[in-house]
Protein backbone atom coordinates (compact mmCIF):
# COMPACT_ATOMS: atom_id res chain seq x y z
CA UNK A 1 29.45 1.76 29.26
CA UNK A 2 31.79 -1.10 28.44
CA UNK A 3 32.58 -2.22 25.13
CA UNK A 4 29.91 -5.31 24.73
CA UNK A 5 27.25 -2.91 26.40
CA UNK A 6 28.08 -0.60 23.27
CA UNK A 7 28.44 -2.71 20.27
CA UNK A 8 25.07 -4.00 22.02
CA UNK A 9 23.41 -1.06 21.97
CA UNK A 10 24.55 -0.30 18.34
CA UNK A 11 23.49 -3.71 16.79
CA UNK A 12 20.06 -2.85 18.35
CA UNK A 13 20.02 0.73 16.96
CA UNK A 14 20.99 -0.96 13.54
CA UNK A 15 18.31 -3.36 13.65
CA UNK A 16 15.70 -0.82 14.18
CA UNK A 17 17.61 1.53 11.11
CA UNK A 18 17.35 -1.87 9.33
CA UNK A 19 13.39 -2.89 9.48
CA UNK A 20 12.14 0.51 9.38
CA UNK A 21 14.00 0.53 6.22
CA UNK A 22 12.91 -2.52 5.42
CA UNK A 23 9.41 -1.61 6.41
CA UNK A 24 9.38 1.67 3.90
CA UNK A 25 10.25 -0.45 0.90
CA UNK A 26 7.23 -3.01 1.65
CA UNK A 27 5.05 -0.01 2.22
CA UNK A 28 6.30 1.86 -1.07
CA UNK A 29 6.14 -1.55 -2.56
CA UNK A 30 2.72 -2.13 -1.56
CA UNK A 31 1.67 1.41 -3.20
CA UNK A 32 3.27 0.66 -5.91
CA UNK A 33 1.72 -2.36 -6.58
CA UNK A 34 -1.47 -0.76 -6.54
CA UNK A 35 -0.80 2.47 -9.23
CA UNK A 36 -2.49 2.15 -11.96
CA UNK A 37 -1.21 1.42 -14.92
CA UNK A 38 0.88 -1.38 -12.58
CA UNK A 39 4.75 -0.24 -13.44
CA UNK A 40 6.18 -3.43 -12.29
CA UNK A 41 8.05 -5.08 -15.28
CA UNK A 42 6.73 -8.21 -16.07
CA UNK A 43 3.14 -8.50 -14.63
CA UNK A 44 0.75 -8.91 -17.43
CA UNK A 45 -2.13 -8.97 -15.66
CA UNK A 46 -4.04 -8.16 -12.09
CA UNK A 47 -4.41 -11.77 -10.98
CA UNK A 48 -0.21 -11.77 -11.42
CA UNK A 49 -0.31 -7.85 -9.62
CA UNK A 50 -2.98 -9.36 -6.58
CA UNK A 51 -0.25 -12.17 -6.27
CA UNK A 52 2.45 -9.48 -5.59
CA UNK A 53 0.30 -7.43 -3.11
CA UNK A 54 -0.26 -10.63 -1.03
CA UNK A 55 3.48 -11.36 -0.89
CA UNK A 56 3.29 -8.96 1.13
CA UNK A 57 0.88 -9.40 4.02
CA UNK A 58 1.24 -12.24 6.56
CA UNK A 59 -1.80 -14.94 5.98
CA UNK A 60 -3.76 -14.02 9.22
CA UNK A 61 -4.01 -10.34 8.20
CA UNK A 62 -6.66 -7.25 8.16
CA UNK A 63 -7.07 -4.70 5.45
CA UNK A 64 -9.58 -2.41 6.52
CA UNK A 65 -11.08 1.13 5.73
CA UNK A 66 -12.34 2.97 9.08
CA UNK A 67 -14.03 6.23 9.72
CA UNK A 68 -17.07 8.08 8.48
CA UNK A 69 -16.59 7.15 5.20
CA UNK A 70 -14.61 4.56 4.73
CA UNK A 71 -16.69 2.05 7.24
CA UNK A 72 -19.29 1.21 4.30
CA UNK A 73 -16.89 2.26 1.44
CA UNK A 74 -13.87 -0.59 2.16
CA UNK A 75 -15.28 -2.40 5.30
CA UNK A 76 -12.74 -4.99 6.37
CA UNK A 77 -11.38 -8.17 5.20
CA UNK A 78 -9.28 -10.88 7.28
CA UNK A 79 -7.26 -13.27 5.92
CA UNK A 80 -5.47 -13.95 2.19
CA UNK A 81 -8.76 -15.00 0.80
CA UNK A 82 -10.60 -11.55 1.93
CA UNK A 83 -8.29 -9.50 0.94
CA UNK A 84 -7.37 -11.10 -2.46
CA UNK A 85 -11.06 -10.82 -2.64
CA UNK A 86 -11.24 -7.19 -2.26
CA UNK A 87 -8.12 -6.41 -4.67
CA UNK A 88 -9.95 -8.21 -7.21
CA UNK A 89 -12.76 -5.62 -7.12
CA UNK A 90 -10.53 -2.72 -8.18
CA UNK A 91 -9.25 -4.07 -11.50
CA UNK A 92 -10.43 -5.99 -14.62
CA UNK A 93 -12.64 -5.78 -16.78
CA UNK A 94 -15.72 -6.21 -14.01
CA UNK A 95 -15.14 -3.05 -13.03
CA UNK A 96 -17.43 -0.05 -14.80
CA UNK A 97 -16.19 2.39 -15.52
CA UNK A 98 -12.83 0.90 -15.47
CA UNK A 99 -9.79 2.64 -13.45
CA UNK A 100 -7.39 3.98 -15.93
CA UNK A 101 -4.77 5.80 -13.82
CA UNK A 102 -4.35 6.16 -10.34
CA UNK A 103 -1.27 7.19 -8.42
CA UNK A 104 -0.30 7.12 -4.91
CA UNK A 105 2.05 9.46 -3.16
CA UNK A 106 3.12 8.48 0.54
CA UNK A 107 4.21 11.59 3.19
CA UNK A 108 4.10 12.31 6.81
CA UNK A 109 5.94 9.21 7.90
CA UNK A 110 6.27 7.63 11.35
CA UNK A 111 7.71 4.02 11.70
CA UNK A 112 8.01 2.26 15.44
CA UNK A 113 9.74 -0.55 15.50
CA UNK A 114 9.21 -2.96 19.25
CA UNK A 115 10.94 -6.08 18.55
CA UNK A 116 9.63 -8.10 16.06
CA UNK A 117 6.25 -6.12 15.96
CA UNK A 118 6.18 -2.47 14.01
CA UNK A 119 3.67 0.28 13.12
CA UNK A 120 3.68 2.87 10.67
CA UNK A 121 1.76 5.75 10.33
CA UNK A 122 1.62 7.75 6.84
CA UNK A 123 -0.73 10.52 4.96
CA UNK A 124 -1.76 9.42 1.40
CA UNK A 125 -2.69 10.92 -1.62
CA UNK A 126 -4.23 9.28 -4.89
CA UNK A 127 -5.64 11.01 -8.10
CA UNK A 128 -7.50 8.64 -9.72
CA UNK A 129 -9.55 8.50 -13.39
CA UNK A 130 -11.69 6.71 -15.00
CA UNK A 131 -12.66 5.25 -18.54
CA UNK A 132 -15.81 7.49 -18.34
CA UNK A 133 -13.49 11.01 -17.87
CA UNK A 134 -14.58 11.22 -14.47
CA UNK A 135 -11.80 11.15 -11.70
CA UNK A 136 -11.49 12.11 -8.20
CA UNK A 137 -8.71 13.29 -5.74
CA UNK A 138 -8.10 10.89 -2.39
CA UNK A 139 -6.69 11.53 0.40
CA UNK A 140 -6.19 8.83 3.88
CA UNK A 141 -4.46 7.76 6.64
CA UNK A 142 -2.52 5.20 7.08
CA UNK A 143 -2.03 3.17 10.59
CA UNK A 144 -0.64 -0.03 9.45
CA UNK A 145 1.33 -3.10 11.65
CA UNK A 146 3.75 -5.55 10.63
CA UNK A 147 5.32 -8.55 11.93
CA UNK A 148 8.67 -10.09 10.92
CA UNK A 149 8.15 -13.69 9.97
CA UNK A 150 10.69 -15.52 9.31
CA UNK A 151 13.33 -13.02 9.01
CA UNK A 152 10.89 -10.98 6.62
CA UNK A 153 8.66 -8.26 7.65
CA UNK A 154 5.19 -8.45 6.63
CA UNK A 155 1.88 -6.57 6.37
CA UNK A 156 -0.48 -7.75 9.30
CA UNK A 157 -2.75 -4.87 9.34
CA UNK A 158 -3.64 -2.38 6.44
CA UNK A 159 -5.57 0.61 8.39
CA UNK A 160 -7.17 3.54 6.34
CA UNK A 161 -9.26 6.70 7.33
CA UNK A 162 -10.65 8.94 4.66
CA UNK A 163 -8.75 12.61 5.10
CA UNK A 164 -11.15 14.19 1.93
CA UNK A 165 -11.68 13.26 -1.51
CA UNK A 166 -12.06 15.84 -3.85
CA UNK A 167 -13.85 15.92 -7.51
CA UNK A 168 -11.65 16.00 -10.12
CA UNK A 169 -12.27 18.38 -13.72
CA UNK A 170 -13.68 15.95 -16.28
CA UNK A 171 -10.50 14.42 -18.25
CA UNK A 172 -8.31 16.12 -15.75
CA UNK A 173 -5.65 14.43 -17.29
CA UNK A 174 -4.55 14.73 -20.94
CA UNK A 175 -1.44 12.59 -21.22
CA UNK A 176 -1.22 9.35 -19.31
CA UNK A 177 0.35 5.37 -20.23
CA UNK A 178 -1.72 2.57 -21.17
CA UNK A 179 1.02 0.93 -19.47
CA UNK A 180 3.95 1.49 -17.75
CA UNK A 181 7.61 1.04 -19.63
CA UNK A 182 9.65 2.19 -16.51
CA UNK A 183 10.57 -0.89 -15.33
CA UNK A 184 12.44 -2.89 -17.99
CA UNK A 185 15.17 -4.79 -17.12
């Protein structure tokens, strides 16, 4: 191999090290983003949090729950509006009982990066509880796409399949924030 053919081949292997990293942090992000209490500094409310989310995702993009369960559960949503749309439903005031606390933790990672096209695969896991005491245990997967865009990788397709979801003990949790104080500058 000659020296161009090398520092070729590790530019390309650096780009790929480079947007699956970059592709993790809008993924984590994106989790994030949804916890409840929202622990991003600074966002005082969910219109402000839905604004974040969307950052995210590329305007002609699908967020949609498949499977068994999830087909009448989520259903699907294309574009900004639709998906703003269904964010909306999971917070405020509107909702009864309201969500108090919900956490996501991401495992079983798989990022492929082609070009300027990636897709990631991940297992999820959310506790989440309600105002009323009652809370419930999720589980999904994750097959999501991106695009970069202008030198920025976005969201084009959010994919999730129910794995279980579990009952959780009434009041399962005894010690939780009203709001999150992690992220202070």
């Amino acid at each position: 191999m000659t020296d161009q053919a090398t520092i070729a081949a590790l530019v390309q292997r650096i780009e790929v090290l480079e947007a699956e990293a970059d592709i993790r942090r809008i993924q984590a992000r994106y989790m994030f983003l949804c916890d409840t209490p929202c622990p991003e500094f600074g966002v005082g409310d969910d219109s402000h949090r839905i604004d974040l989310i969307m950052d995210l995702y590329s305007e002609d993009a699908v967020w949609e729950g498949v499977g068994e369960y999830y087909d009448n559960q989520f259903g699907r949503a294309v574009g900004h509006a639709e998906i703003r749309a269904h964010f909306e439903g999971f917070w405020g005031e509107k909702q009864d009982p309201q969500l108090l606390l919900n956490a996501h933790y991401l495992t079983s990672e798989q990022i492929h990066v082609d070009g300027e096209e990636a897709s990631g695969q991940w297992i999820h896991m959310q506790p989440w509880l309600y105002s009323d005491g009652t809370g419930l245990l999720r589980s999904s997967r994750l097959n999501n796409t991106f695009r970069r865009i202008d030198g920025t990788w976005k969201i084009t397709r959010t994919r999730t399949e129910n794995v279980f979801i579990a009952p959780l003990p009434e009041n399962f949790a005894g010690s939780f924030p009203s709001k999150s104080v992690l992220m202070r500058p």
